[in-house]
Protein backbone atom coordinates (compact mmCIF):
# COMPACT_ATOMS: atom_id res chain seq x y z
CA UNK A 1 29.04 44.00 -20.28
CA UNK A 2 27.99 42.71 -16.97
CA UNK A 3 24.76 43.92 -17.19
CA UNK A 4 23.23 41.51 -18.99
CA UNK A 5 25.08 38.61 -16.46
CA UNK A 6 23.46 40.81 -13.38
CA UNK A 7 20.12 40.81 -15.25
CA UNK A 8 19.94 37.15 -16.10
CA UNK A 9 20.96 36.01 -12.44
CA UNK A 10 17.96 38.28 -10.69
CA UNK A 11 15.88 37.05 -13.20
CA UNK A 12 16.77 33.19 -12.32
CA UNK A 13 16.90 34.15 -8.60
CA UNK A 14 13.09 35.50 -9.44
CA UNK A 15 12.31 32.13 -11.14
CA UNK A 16 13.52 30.32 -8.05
CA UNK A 17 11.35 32.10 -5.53
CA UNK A 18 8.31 32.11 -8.28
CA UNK A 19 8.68 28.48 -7.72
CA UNK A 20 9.00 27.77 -4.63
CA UNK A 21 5.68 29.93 -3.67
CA UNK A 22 4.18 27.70 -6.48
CA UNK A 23 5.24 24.77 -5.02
CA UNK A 24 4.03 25.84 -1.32
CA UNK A 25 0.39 26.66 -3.26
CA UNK A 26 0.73 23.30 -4.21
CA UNK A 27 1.25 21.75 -1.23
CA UNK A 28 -1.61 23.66 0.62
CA UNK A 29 -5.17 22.56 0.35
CA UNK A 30 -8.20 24.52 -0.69
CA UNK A 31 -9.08 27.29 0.96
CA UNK A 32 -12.85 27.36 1.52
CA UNK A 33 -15.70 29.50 3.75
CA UNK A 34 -19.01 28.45 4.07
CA UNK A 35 -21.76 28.94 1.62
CA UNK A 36 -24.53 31.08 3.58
CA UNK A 37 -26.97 30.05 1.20
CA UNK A 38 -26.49 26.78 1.50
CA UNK A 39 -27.23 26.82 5.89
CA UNK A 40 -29.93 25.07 6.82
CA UNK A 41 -32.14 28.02 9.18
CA UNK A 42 -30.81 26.49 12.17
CA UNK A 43 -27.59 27.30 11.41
CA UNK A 44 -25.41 30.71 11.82
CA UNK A 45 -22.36 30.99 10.20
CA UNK A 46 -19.66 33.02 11.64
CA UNK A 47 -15.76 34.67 11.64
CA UNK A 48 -16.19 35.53 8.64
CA UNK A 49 -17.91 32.23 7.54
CA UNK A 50 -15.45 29.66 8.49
CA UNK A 51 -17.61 28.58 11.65
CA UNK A 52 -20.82 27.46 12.23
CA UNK A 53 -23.02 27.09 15.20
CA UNK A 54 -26.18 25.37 16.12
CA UNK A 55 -29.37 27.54 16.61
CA UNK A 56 -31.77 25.57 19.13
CA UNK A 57 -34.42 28.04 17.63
CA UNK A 58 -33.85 28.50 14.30
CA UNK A 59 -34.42 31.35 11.95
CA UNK A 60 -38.68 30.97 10.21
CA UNK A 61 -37.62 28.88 6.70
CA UNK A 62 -40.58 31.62 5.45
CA UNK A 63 -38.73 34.68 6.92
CA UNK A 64 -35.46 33.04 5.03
CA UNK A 65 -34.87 34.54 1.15
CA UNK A 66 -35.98 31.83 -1.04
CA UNK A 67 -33.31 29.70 -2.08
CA UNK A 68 -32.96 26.38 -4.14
CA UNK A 69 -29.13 25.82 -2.50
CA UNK A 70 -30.65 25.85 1.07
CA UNK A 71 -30.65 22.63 2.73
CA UNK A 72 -34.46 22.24 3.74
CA UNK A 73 -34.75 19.34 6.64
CA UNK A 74 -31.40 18.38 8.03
CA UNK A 75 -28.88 21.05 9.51
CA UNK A 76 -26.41 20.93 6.81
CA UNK A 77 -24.11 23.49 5.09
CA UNK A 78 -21.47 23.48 2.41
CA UNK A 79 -18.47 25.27 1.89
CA UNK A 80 -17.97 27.11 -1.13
CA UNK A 81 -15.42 25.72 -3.15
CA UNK A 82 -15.36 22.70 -5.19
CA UNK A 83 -12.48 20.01 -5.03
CA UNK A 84 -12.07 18.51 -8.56
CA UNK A 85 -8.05 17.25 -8.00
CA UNK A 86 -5.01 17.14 -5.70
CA UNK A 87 -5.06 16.10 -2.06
CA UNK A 88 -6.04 18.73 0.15
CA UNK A 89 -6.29 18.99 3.92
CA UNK A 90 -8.54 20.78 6.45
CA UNK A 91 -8.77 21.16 10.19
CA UNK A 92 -12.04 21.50 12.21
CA UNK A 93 -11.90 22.67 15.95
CA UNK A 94 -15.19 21.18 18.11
CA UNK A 95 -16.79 23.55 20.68
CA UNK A 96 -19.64 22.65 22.73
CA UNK A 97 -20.71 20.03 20.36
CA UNK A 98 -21.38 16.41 20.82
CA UNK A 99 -23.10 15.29 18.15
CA UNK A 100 -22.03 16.44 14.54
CA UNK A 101 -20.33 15.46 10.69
CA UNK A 102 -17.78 16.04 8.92
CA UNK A 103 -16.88 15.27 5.10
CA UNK A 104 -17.80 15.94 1.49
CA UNK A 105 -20.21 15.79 -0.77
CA UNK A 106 -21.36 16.06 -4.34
CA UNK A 107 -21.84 19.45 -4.98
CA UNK A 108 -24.98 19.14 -6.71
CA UNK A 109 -26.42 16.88 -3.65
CA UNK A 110 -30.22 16.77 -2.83
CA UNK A 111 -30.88 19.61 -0.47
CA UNK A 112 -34.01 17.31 1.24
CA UNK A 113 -31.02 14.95 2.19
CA UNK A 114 -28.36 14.69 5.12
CA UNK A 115 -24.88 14.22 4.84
CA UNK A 116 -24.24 10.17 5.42
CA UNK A 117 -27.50 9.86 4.24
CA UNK A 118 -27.41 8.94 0.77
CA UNK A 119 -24.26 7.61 -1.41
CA UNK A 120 -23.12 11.09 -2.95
CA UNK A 121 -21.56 12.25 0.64
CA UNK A 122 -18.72 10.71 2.64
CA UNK A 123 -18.64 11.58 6.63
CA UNK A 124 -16.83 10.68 9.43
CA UNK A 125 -19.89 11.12 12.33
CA UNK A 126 -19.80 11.85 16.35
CA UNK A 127 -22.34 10.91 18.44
CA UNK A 128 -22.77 9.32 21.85
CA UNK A 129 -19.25 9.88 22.22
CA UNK A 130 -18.03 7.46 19.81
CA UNK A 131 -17.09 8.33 16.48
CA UNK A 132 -18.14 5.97 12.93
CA UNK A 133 -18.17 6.56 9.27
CA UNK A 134 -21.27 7.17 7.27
CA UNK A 135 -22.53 6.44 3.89
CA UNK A 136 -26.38 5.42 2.45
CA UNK A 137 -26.99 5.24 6.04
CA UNK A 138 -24.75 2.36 6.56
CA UNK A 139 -22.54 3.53 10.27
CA UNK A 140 -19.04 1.96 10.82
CA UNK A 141 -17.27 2.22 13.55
CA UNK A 142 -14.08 3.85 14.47
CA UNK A 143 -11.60 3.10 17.25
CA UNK A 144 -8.78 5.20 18.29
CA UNK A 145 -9.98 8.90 18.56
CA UNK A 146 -11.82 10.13 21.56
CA UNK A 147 -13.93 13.55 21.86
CA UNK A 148 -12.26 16.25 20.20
CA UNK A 149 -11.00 19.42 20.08
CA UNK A 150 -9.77 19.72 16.72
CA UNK A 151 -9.71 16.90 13.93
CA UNK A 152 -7.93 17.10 10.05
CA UNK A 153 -9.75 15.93 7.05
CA UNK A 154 -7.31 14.80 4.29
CA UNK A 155 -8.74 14.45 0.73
CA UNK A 156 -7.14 12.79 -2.18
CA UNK A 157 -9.35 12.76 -5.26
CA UNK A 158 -7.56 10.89 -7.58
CA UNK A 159 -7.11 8.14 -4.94
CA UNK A 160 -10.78 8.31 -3.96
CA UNK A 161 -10.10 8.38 -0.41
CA UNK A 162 -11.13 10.60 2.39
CA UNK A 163 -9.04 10.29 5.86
CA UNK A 164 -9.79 11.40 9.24
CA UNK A 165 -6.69 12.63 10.75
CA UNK A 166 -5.83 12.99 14.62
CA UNK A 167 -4.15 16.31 14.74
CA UNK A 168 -2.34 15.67 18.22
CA UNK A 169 -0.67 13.06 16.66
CA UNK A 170 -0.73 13.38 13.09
CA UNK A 171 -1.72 10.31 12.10
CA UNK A 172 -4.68 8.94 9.49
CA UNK A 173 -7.56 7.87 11.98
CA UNK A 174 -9.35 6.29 9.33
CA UNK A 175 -9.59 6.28 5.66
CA UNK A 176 -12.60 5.72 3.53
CA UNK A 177 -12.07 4.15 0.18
CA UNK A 178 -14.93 6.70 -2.10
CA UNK A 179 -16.43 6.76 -5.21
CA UNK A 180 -16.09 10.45 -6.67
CA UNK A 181 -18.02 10.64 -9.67
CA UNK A 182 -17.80 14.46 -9.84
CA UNK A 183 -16.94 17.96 -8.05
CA UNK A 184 -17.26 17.69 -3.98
CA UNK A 185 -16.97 20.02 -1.57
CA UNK A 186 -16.57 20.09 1.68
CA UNK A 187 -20.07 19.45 4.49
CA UNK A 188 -20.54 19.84 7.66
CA UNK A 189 -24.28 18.91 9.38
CA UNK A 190 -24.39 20.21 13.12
CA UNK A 191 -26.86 19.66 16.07
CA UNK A 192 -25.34 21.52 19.25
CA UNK A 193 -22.12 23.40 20.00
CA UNK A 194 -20.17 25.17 16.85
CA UNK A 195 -17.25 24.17 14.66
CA UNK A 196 -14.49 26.12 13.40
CA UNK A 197 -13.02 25.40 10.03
CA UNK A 198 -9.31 25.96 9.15
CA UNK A 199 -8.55 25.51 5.28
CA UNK A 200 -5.89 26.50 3.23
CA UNK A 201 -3.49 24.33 4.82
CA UNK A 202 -0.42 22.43 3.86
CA UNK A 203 -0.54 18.64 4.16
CA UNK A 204 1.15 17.73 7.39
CA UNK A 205 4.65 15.76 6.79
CA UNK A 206 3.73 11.79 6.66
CA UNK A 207 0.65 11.71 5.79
C-alpha cells in the first residue's frame, strides 16, 4: 500500500525540480549567435558566431552569395533570434575596438541603414572614448562608464526600455525609454577591434 504514497512523492519531488529549471529558463535571457547572412563583408564572425571582428579589407560584396539580409553600406550584423517579450540580458566583451554599437533593432530593418541611424534601432555608441546613445541620428551623451572591457545590455520589452549596464558594478548605466512596435533583435555595427557576445544569461540580482 505504500507504493502508491512512494510514487506520488517522486512524482511531486519531479514537479518541484521541473519547476525550478523552468523558473531558471525564465530568469535567463535569450540565447542568440550571430546571423552570418546578415554581416556586412567587412565583418567575420567567429567562436562559433558569438563574436565578430572588423576586416580593414573586407571580403568583394560580388564574391559574397547574394543575399537580401546582408547589410550593404554600414558594418552591421544581427543576431539571430528575435525578442518579442520578457526582459532579457546580454554581455559584450570589447577587444581592440574603439569605436563600435551596441543595441537592437527591428528585425525587418533597412539593410542600406546603420544602427542609430534611423528610428527602428536603439544603441548605446563608443567613439572618441566617450560613450552616447543613438537614435534617427540624434547622439546623447552618457556619463559614468569609461572604455570597456565588457558591458551588459538589459532589455525589457513590455517596459520599452533598453539599459546599458556596467558589469563591474552591476548597475544600469543608462536606460533608454523605446518605442517597440514589433520583433527586435539584437545589433551590433563594428569599425576596429572585435566583440564577444555572451547571451543566455540570467538577469543579475538588482537590476
Amino acid at each position: 500500500m505504500a507504493l502508491p504514497f512512494v510514487r506520488s512523492h517522486c512524482l511531486c519531488r519531479w514537479g518541484a525540480r521541473r519547476l525550478r529549471v523552468a523558473a531558471a529558463e525564465a530568469r535567463r535571457g535569450i540565447s542568440f549567435k550571430l546571423e552570418e547572412k546578415t554581416a556586412h563583408s567587412s565583418l567575420a564572425l567567429f567562436r562559433g558566431d558569438t563574436g565578430v571582428k572588423y576586416r580593414i579589407v573586407g571580403l568583394e560584396p560580388t564574391k559574397l552569395a547574394l543575399n537580401v539580409e546582408r547589410f550593404r553600406e554600414w558594418a552591421v550584423v544581427l543576431a539571430d533570434t528575435a525578442v518579442t517579450s520578457g526582459r532579457h540580458y546580454w554581455e559584450v566583451t570589447v577587444k581592440r575596438s574603439h569605436q563600435f554599437r551596441i543595441g537592437v533593432a527591428d528585425v525587418d530593418m533597412s539593410r542600406d541603414s546603420c544602427i542609430g541611424v534611423d528610428d527602428r534601432s536603439w544603441v548605446f555608441m563608443y567613439a572618441q572614448r566617450k560613450w552616447h546613445t543613438m537614435l534617427a541620428k540624434e547622439k546623447a551623451p552618457i556619463e559614468g562608464l569609461g572604455q570597456p572591457e565588457k558591458v551588459g545590455l538589459l532589455l525589457e520589452y513590455e517596459a520599452q526600455k533598453l539599459s546599458l549596464v556596467d558589469v563591474s558594478r552591476v548597475a544600469v548605466v543608462h536606460t533608454l525609454q523605446t518605442n517597440f512596435r514589433g520583433p527586435v533583435v539584437p545589433a551590433f555595427a563594428l569599425w576596429d577591434g572585435e566583440l564577444l557576445t555572451h547571451s543566455g544569461l540570467e538577469v543579475p540580482k538588482g537590476l
